[in-house]
N, C-alpha and C. Protein backbone atom coordinates (compact mmCIF):
# COMPACT_ATOMS: atom_id res chain seq x y z
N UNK A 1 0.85 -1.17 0.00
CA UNK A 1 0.00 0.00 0.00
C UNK A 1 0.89 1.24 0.00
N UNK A 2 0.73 2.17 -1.01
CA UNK A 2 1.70 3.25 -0.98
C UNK A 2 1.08 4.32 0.09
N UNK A 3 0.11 4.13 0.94
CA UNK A 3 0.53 5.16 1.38
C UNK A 3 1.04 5.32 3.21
N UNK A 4 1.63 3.83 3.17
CA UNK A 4 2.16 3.39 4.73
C UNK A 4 3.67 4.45 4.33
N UNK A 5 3.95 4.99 3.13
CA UNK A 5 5.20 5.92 3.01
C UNK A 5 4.77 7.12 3.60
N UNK A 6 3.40 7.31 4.03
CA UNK A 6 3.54 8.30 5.47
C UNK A 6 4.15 8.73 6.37
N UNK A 7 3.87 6.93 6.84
CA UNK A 7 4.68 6.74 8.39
C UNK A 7 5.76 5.91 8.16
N UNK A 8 6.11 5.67 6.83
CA UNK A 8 7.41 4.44 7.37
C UNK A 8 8.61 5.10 6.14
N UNK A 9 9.90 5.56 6.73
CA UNK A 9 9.93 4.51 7.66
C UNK A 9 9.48 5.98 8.65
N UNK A 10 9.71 4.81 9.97
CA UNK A 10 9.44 5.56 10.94
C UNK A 10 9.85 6.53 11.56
N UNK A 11 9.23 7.91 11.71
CA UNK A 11 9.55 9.16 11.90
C UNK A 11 9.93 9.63 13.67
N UNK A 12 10.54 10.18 14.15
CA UNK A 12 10.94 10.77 15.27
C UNK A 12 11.37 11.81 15.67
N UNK A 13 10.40 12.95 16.40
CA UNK A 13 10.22 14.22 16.76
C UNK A 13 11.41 14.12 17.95
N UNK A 14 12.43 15.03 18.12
CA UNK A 14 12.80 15.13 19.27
C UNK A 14 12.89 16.48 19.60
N UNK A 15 12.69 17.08 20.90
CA UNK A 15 13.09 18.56 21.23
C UNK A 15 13.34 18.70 22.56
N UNK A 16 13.73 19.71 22.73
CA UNK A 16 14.39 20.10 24.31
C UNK A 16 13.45 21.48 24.36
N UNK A 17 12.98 21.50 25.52
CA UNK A 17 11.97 22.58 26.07
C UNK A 17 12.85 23.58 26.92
N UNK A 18 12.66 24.51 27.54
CA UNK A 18 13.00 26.17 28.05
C UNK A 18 13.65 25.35 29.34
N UNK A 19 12.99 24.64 29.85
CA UNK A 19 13.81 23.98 31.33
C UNK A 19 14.78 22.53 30.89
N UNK A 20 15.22 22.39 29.92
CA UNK A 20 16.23 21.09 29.16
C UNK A 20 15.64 20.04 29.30
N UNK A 21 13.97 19.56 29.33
CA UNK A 21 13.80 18.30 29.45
C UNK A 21 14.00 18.23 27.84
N UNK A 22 14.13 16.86 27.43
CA UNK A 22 14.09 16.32 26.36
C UNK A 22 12.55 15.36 26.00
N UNK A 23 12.21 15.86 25.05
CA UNK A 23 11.05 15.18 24.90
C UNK A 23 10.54 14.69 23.26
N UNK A 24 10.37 13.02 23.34
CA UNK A 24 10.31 12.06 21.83
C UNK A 24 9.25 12.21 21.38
N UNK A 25 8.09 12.61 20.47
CA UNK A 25 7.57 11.92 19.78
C UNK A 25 7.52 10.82 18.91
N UNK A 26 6.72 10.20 18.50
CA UNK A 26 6.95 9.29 17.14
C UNK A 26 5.16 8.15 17.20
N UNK A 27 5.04 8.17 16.10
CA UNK A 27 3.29 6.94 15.96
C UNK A 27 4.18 5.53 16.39
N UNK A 28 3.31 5.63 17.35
CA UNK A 28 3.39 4.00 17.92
C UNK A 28 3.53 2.71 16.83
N UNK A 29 4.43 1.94 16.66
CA UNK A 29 4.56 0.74 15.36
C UNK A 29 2.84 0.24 15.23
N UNK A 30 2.45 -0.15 16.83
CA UNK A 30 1.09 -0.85 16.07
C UNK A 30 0.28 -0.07 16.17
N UNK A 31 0.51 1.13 16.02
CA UNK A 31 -1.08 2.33 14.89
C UNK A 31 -0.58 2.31 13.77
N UNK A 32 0.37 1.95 13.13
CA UNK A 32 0.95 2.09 12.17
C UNK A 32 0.57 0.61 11.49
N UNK A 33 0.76 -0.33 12.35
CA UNK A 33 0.17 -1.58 11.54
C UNK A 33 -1.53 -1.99 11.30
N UNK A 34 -2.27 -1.02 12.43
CA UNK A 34 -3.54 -1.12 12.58
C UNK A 34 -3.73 -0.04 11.11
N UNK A 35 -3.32 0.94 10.93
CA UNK A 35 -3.46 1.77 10.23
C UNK A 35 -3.76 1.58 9.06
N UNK A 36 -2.61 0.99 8.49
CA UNK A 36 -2.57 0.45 6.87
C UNK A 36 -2.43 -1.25 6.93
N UNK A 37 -3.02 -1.76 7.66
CA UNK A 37 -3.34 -3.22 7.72
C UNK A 37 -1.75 -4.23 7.73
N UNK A 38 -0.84 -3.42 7.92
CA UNK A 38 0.96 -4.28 7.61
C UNK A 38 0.52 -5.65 8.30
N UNK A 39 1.02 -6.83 7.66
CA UNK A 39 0.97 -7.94 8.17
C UNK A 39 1.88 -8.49 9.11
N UNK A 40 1.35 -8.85 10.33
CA UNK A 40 2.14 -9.02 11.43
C UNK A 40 3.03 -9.65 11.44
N UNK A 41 3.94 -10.41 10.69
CA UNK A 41 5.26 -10.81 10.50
C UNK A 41 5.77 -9.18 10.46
N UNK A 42 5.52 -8.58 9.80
CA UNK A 42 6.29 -7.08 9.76
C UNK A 42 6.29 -6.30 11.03
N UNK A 43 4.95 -6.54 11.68
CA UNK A 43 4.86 -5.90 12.85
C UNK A 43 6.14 -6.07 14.16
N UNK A 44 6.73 -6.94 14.14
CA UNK A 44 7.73 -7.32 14.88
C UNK A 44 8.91 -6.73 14.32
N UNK A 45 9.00 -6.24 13.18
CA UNK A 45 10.34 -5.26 12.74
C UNK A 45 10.12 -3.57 13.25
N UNK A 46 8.39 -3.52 13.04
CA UNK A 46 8.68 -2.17 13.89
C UNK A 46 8.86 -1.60 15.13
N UNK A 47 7.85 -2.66 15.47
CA UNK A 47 8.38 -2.91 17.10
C UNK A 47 9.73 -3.05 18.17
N UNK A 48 10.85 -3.05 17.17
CA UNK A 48 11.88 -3.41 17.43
C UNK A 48 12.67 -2.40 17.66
N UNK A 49 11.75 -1.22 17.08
CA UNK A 49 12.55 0.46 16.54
C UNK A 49 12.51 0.75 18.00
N UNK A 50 11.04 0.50 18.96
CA UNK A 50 11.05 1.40 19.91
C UNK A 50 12.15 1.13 21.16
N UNK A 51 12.73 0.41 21.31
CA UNK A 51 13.57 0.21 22.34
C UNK A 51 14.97 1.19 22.16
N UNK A 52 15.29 1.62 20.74
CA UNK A 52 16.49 1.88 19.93
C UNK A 52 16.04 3.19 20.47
N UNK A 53 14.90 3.73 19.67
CA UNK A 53 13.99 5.66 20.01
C UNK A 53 14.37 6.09 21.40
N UNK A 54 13.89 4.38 22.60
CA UNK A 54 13.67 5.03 23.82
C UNK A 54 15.23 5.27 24.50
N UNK A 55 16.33 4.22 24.17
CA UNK A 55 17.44 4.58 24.49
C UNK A 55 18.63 5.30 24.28
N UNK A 56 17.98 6.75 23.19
CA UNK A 56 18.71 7.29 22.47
C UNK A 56 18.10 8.79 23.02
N UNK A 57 16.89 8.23 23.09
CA UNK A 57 16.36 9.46 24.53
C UNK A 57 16.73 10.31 25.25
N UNK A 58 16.99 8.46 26.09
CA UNK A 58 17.86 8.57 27.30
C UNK A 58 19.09 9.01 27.60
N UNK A 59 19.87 8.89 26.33
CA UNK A 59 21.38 9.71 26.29
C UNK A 59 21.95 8.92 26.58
């Protein structure tokens, strides 16, 4: 489906606010698979992103 080139690949907002928190956005992998129907063999590749997003966060 061309138009999962929305969200994939997968996008990630980051910014730092007036007091230095750091703060991630990004669409959750499974709204993204609910979204455009991705078949769940795939779903486990996106899922895989968020651990990478959350520890890059973290610094």
């Amino acid at each position: 489906m061309p138009a999962v080139g929305l969200d994939l690949p997968l996008k990630v907002l980051a910014w730092e606010d007036t007091e230095a928190q750091v703060w991630v956005a990004y669409n959750d992998p499974q709204y993204v698979v609910r979204r455009y129907g991705i078949e769940p063999a795939l779903a486990a590749n996106l899922a895989a992103v968020v651990p990478i997003i959350e520890a890059a966060a973290a610094g």
